[in-house]
C-alpha atoms as a PDB file:
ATOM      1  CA  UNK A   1     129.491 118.786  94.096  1.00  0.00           C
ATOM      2  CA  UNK A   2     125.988 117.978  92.547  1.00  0.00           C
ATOM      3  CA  UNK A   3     125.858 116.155  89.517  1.00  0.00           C
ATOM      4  CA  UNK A   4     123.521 116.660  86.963  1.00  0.00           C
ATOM      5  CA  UNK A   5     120.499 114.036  86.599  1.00  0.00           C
ATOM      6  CA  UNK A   6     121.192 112.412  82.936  1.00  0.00           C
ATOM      7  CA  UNK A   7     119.319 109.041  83.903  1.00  0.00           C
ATOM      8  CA  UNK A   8     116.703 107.689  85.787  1.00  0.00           C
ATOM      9  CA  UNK A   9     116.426 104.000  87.454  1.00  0.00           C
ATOM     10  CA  UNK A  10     113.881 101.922  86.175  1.00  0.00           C
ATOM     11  CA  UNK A  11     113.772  98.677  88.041  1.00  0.00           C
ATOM     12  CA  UNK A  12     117.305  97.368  87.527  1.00  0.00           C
ATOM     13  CA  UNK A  13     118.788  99.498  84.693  1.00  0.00           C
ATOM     14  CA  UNK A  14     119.366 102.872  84.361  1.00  0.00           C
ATOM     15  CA  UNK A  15     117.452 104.932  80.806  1.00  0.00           C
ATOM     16  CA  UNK A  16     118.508 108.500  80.028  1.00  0.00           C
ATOM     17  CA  UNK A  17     115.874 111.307  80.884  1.00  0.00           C
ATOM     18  CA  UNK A  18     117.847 114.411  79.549  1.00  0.00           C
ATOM     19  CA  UNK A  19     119.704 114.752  75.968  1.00  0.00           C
ATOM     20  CA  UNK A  20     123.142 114.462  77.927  1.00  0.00           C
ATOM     21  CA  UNK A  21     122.176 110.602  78.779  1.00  0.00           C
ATOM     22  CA  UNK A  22     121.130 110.291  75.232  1.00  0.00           C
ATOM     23  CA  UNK A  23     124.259 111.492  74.115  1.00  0.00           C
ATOM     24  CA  UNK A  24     126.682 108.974  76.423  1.00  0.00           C
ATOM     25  CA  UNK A  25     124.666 106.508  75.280  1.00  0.00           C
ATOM     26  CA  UNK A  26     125.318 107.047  71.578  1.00  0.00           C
ATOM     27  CA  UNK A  27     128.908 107.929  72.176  1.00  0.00           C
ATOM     28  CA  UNK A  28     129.500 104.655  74.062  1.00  0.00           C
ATOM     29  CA  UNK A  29     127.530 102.559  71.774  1.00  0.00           C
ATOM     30  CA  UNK A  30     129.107 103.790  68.415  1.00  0.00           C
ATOM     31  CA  UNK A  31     132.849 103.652  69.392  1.00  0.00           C
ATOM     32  CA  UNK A  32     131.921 100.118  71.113  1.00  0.00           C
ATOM     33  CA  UNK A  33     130.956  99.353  67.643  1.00  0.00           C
ATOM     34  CA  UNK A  34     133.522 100.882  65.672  1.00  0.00           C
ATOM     35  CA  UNK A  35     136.358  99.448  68.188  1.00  0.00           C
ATOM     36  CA  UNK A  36     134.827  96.113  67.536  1.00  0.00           C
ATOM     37  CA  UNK A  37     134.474  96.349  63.883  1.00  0.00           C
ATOM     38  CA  UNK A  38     137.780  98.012  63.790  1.00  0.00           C
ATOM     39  CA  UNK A  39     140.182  95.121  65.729  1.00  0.00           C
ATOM     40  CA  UNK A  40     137.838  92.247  64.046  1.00  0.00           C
ATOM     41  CA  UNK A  41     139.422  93.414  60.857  1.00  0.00           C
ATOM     42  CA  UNK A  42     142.957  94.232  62.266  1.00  0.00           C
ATOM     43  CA  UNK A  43     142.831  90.513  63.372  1.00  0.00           C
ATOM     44  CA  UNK A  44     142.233  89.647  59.933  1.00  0.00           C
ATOM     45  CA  UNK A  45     144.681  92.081  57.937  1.00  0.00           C
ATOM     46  CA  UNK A  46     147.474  90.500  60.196  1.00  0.00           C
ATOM     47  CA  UNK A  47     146.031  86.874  59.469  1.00  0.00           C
ATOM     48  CA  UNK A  48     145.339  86.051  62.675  1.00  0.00           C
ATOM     49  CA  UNK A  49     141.239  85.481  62.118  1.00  0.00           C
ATOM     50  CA  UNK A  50     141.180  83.401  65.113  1.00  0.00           C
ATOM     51  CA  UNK A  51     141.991  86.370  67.357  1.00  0.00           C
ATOM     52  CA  UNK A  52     138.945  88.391  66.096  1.00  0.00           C
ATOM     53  CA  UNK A  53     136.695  86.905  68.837  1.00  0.00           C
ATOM     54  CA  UNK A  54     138.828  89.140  71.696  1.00  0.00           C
ATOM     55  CA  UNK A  55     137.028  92.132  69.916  1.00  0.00           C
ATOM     56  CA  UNK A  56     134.238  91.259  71.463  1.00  0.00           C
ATOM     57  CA  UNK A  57     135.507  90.853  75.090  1.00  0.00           C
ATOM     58  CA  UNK A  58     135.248  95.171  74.708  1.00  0.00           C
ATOM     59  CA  UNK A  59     131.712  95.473  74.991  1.00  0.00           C
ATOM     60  CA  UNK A  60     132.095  94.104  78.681  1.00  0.00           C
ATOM     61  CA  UNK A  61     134.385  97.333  78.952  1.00  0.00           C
ATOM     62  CA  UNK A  62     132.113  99.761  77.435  1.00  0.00           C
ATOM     63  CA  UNK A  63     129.070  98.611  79.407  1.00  0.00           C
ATOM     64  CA  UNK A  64     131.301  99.030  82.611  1.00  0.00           C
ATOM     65  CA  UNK A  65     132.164 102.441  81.185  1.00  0.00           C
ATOM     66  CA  UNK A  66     128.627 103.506  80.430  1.00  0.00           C
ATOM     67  CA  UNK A  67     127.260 102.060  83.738  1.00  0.00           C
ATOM     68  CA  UNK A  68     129.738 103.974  86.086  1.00  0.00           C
ATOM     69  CA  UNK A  69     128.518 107.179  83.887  1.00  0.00           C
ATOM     70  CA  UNK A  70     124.725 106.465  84.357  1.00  0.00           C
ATOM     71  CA  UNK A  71     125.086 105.668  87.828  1.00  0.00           C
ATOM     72  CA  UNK A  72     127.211 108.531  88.611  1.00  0.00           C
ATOM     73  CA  UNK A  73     124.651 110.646  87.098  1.00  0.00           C
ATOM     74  CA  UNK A  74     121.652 108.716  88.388  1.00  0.00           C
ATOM     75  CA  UNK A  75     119.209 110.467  91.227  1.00  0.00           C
ATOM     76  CA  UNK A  76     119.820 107.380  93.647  1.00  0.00           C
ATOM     77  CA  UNK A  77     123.660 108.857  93.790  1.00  0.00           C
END
C-alpha cells in the first residue's frame, strides 16, 4: 500500500507539503490545546491545583502522535 506524501523532511523535522499535512497539524495542535486547557481546569474545579501541571505531560503524547503521522506519510517511508 502507498501512502500519500503529506510531509516533506527538512533536515531533522518533518513540514507539511499538501493541505492533508496542514490539516493533522491543526487537528493535533488544537485538541493538544484544548486537552490541556481542559484538565488544567478540571484539576482546579476538583481543588486539586497542584495536579494541573500533569496536563502538560500530553503534549509529549500528541507530538508522538503527530510524528508517527508525518513520518508515516513522509517520502523517506
Amino acid at each position: 500500500m502507498n501512502n500519500e506524501i503529506w510531509f516533506k523532511r527538512v533536515l531533522w523535522s518533518y513540514m507539511p507539503c499538501h493541505w492533508k499535512g496542514w490539516a493533522v497539524l491543526a487537528a493535533v495542535v488544537s485538541f493538544g490545546v484544548s486537552s490541556i486547557f481542559v484538565g488544567t481546569q478540571v484539576a482546579k474545579l476538583v481543588g486539586r491545583p497542584d495536579l494541573a501541571q500533569w496536563a502538560f505531560l500530553l503534549i509529549f503524547v500528541f507530538v508522538g502522535i503527530a510524528l508517527h503521522i508525518a513520518k508515516r506519510h513522509s517520502e523517506d517511508n
